[in-house]
Protein backbone atom coordinates (compact mmCIF):
# COMPACT_ATOMS: atom_id res chain seq x y z
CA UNK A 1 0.00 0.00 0.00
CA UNK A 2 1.14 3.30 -0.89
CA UNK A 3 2.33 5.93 2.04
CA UNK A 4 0.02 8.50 2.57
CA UNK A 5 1.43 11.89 2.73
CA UNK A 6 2.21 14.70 0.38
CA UNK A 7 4.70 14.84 -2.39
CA UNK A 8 6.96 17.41 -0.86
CA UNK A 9 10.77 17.29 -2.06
CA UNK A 10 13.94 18.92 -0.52
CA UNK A 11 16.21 18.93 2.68
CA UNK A 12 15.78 20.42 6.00
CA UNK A 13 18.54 20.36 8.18
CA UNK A 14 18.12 19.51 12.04
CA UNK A 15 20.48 20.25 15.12
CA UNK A 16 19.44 16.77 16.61
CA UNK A 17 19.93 17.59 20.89
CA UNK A 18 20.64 14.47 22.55
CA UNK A 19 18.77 11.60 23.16
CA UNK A 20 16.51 10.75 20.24
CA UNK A 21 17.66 8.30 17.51
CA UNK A 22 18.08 9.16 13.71
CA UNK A 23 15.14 7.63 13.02
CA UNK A 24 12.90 8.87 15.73
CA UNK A 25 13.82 12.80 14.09
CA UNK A 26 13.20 11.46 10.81
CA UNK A 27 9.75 10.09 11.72
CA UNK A 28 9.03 13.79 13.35
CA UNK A 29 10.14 15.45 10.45
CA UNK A 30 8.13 13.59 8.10
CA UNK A 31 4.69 14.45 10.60
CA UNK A 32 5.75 17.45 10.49
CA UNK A 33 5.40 18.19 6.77
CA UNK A 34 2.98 15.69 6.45
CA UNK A 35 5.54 13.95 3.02
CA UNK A 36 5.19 10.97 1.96
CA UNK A 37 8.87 10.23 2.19
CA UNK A 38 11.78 10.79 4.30
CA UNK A 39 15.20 9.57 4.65
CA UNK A 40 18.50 10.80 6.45
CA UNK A 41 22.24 10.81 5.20
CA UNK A 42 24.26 9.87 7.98
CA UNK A 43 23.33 7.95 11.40
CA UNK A 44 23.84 9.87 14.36
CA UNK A 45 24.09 7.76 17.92
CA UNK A 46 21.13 8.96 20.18
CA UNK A 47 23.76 10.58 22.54
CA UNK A 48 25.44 12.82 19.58
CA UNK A 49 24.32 15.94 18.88
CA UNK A 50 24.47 18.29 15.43
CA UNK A 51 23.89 18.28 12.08
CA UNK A 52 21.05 15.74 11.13
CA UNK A 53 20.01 16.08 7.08
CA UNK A 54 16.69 14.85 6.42
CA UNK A 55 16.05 14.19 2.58
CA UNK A 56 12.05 14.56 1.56
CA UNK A 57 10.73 12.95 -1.32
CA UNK A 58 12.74 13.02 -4.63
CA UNK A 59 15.76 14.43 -2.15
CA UNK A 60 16.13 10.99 -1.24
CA UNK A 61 18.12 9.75 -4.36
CA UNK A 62 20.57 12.45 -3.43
CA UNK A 63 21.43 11.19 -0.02
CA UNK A 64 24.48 8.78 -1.57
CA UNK A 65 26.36 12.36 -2.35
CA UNK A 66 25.97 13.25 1.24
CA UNK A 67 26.61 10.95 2.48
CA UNK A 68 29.78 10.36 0.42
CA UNK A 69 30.83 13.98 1.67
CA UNK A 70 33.59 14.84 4.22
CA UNK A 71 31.50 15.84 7.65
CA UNK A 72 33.20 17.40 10.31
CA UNK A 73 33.06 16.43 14.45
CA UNK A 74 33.73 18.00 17.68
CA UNK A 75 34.29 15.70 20.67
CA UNK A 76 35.53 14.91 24.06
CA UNK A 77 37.71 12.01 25.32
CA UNK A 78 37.43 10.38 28.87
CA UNK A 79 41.32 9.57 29.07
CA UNK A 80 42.25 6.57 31.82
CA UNK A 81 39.35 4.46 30.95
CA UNK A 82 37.43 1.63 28.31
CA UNK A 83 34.08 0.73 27.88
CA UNK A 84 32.54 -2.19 25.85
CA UNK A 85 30.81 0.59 23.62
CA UNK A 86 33.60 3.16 23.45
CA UNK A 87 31.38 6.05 24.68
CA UNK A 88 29.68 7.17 28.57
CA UNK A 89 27.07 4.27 28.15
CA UNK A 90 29.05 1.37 28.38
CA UNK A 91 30.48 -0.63 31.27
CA UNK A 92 33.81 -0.11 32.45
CA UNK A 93 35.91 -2.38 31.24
CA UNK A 94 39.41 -1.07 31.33
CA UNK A 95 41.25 1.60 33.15
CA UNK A 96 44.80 3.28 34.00
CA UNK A 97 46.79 5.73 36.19
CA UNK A 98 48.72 6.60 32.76
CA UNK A 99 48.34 10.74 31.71
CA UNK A 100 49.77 11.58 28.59
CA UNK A 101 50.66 14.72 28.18
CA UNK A 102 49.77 17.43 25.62
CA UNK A 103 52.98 17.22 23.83
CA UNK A 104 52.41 13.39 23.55
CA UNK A 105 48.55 13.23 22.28
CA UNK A 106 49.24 15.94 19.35
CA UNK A 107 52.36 13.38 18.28
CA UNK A 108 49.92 10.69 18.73
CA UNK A 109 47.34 11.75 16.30
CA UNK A 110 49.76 11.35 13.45
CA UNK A 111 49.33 8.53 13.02
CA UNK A 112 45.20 8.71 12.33
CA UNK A 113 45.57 11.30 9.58
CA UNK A 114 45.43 10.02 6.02
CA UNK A 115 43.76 6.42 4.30
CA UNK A 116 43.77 4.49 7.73
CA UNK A 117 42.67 1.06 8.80
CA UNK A 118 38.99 1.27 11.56
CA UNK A 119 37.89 -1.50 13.17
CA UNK A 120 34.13 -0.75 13.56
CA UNK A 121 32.87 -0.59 17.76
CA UNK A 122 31.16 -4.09 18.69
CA UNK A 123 28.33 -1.73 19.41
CA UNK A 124 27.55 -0.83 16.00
CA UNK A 125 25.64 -1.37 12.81
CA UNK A 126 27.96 -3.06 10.78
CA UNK A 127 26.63 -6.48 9.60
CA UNK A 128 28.21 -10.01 10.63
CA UNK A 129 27.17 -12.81 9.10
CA UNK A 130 23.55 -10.80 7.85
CA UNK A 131 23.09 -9.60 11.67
CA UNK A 132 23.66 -6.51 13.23
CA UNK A 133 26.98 -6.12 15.66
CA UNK A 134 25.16 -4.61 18.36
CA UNK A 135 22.90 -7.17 18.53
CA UNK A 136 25.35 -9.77 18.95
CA UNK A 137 27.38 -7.30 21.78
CA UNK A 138 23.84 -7.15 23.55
CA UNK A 139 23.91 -10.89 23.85
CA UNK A 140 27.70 -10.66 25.30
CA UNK A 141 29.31 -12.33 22.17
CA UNK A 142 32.49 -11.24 21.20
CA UNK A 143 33.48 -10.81 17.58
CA UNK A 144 35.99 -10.57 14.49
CA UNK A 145 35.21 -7.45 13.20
CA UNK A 146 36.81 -6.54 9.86
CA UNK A 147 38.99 -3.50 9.59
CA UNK A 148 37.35 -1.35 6.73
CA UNK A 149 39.31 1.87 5.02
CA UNK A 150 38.71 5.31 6.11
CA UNK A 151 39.75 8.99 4.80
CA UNK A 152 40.95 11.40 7.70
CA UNK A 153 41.45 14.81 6.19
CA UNK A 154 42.12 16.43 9.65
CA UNK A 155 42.15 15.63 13.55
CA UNK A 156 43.62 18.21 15.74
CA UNK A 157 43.74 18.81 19.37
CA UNK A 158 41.06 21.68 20.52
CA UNK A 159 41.64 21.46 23.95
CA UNK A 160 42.62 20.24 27.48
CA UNK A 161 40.09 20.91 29.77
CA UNK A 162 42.13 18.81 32.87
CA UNK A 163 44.21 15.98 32.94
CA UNK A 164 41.61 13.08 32.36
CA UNK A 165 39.75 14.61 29.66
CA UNK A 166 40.73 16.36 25.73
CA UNK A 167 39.03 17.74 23.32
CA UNK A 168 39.35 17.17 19.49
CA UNK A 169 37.90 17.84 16.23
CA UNK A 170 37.55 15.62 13.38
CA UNK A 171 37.48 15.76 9.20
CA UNK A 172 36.64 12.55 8.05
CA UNK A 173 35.49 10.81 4.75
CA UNK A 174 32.28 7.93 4.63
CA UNK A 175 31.50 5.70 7.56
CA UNK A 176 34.16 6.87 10.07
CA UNK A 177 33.41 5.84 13.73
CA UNK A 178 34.71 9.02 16.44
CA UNK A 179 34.02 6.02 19.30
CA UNK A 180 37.10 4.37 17.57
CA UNK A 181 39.15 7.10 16.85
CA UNK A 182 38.95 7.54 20.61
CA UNK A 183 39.54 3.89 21.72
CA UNK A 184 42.27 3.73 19.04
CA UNK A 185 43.76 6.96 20.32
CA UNK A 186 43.45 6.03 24.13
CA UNK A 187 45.07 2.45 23.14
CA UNK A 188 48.38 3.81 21.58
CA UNK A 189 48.24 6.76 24.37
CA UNK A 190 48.98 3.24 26.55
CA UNK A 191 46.06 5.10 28.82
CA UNK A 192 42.75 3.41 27.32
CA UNK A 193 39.89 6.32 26.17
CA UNK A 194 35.97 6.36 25.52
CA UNK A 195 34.26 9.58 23.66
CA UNK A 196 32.32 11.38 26.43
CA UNK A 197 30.88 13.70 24.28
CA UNK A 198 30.31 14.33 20.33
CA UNK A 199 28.77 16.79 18.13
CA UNK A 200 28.83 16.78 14.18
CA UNK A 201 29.56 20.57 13.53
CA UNK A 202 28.69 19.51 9.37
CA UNK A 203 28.14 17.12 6.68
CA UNK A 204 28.94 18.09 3.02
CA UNK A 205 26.84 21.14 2.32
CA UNK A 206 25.07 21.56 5.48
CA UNK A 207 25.82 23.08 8.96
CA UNK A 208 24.40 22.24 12.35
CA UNK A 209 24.76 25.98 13.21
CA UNK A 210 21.94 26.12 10.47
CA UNK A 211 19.50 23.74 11.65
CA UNK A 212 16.40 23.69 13.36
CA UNK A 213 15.89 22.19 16.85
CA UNK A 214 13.02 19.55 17.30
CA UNK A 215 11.24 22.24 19.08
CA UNK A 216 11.33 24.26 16.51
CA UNK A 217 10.04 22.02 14.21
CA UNK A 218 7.06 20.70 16.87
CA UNK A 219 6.01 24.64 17.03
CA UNK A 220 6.18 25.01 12.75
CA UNK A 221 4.53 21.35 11.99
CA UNK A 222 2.02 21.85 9.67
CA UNK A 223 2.66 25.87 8.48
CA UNK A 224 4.10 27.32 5.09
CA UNK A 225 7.00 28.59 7.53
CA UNK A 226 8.26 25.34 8.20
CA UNK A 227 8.26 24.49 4.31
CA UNK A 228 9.99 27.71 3.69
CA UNK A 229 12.88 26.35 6.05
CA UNK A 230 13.22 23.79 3.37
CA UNK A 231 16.53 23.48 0.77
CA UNK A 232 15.79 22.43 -2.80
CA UNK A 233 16.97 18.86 -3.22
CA UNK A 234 19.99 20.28 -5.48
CA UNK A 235 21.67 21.04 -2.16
CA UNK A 236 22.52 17.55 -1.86
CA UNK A 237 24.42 17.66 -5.33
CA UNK A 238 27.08 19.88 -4.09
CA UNK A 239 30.13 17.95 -4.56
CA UNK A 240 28.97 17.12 -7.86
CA UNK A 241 29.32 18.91 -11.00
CA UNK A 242 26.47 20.49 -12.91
CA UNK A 243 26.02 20.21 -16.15
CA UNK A 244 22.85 22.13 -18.10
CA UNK A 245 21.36 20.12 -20.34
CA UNK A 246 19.00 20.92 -23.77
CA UNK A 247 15.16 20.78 -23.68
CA UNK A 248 15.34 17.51 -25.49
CA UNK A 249 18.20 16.52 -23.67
CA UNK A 250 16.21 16.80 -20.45
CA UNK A 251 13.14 15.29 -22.16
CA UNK A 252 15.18 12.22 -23.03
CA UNK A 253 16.70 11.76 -19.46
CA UNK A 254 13.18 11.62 -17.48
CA UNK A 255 12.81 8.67 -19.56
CA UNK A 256 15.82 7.03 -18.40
CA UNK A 257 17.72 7.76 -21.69
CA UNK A 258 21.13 9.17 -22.49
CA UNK A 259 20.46 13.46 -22.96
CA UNK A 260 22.58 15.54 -24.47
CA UNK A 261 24.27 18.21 -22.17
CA UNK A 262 26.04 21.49 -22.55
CA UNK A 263 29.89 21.23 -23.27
CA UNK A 264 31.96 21.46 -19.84
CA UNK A 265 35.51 20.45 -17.98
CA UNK A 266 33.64 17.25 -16.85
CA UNK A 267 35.38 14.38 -17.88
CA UNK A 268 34.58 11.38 -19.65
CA UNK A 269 33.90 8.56 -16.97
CA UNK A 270 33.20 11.32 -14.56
CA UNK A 271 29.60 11.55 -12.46
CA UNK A 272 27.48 14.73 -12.88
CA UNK A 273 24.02 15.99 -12.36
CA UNK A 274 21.96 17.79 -15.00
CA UNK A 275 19.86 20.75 -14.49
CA UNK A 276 17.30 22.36 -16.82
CA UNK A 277 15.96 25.58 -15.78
CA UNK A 278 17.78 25.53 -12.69
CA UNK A 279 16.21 22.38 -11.60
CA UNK A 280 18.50 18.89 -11.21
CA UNK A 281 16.79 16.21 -13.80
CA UNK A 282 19.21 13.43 -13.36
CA UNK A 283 22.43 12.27 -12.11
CA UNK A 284 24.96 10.17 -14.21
CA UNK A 285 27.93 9.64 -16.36
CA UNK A 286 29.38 11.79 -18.85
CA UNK A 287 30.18 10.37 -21.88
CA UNK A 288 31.00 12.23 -24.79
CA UNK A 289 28.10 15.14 -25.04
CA UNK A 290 25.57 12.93 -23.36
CA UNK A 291 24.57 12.00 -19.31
CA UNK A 292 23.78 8.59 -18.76
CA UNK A 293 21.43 8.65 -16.13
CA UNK A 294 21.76 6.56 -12.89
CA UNK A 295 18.65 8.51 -10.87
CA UNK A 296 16.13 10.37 -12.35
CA UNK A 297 14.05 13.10 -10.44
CA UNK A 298 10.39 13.26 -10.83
CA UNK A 299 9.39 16.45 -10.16
């Protein structure tokens, strides 16, 4: 059966406080516009606060490019002690005497700057064997978790606020975990470390310093001026190029076909959007004059 709901298509941007999950501000986003269809590009743990992106209707075919984006994080490490989920709601499960000092943790971070290797938390989401990791860590199983690639543009040192805690931000490519960073960081500190606190400051094009707070959108459900705090679903496209394409070039890809588009830099091989009067139509691959559409937007 279909979803009931309107056909309304864009972003808006939440500062999610703490507490709720992804999903539960998704869910109040989509009552509160009353669409049809709602999606998010990026988890956020219910304890983490910051930039939340929620994609409406036809925005939700742009949520790969988001969440393919750099996104930035502010956070707080509890020096001298593990837990079994690498942040404040774990049990203890490790601790030490050991302080490093300043000097020490900026030499230390080095070494998590660049391609490096992350071995997911056991509390996550990451799959094993077609079931959830957390699931299995609820249960008090212990597992093999795979070490998967990750892009670290930046992590710097903010702050020291006394000897057992520090401060740090993070730049970070597709499905980074901070609770590792800070468990990895704690381990080679020889001190052990959990993430006390953690904030995502932005994701690709959008800032939490831009969002709305749930209360905000509770007090606008159902008005014009929440829909006017909505970004047109290009915003997700950022990172991508734009290339305009002719009327029958935009005719032909709403069909699904290859449509001619405007000369450019783009490359051949390389992945673009198309807009026609200043609207996206499709994303795909240039080849030689034409996009070859991957996702087409029905608007």
């Amino acid at each position: 059966m279909a979803r009931k709901g309107r056909d309304v298509s864009g972003w808006l941007v939440i500062d999610k406080p703490a507490g709720p999950t992804s999903t539960a501000v998704v869910n109040k986003v989509r009552w509160a516009l009353g669409a049809r269809k709602a999606g998010h590009a990026g988890t956020l743990d219910p304890d983490a606060t910051g930039v939340l992106a929620v994609a409406l209707g036809e925005a939700t075919k742009t949520v790969p490019y988001v969440t393919d984006a750099l996104k930035a994080y502010a956070f707080t490490v509890r020096l001298g002690q593990a837990t079994n989920t690498d942040d404040a709601d774990g049990e203890l499960i490790g601790t030490s005497e050991l302080r490093p000092t300043d000097a020490m943790i900026k030499e230390a971070l080095h070494a998590f700057v660049g391609e490096i290797m992350q071995v997911p938390p056991q509390f996550s989401a990451v799959k094993i064997d077609g079931e959830r990791a957390y699931k299995r860590a609820r249960d008090g199983e212990a597992m093999e978790i795979a070490a998967r690639p990750l892009w670290v543009e930046e992590l710097v040192m903010t702050g020291r606020p006394d000897a057992d805690h520090v401060t740090l931000e993070l730049t970070c490519g597709k499905g980074g975990y901070v609770r590792a960073i800070a468990r990895d960081l704690g381990r080679a500190l020889g001190c052990l470390g959990h993430v006390v606190q953690l904030r995502r400051v932005w994701s690709g094009p959008f800032e939490a310093s831009e969002g709305l707070s749930l209360e905000e959108v509770e007090r606008l459900a159902k008005t014009p001026e929440l829909d006017a705090h909505l970004l047109p679903l290009e915003t997700g496209l950022a990172d991508l190029p734009e290339l305009r394409c002719t009327p029958e070039g935009a005719a032909r890809l709403r069909n699904g076909n290859p449509g001619m588009v405007l000369a450019s830099d783009v490359e051949y091989g390389d992945e673009a959007w198309a807009s026609y009067e200043g609207q996206a139509v499709a994303v795909g691959v240039y080849k030689a004059g034409e996009l070859h559409p991957v996702r087409v937007f029905n608007r």
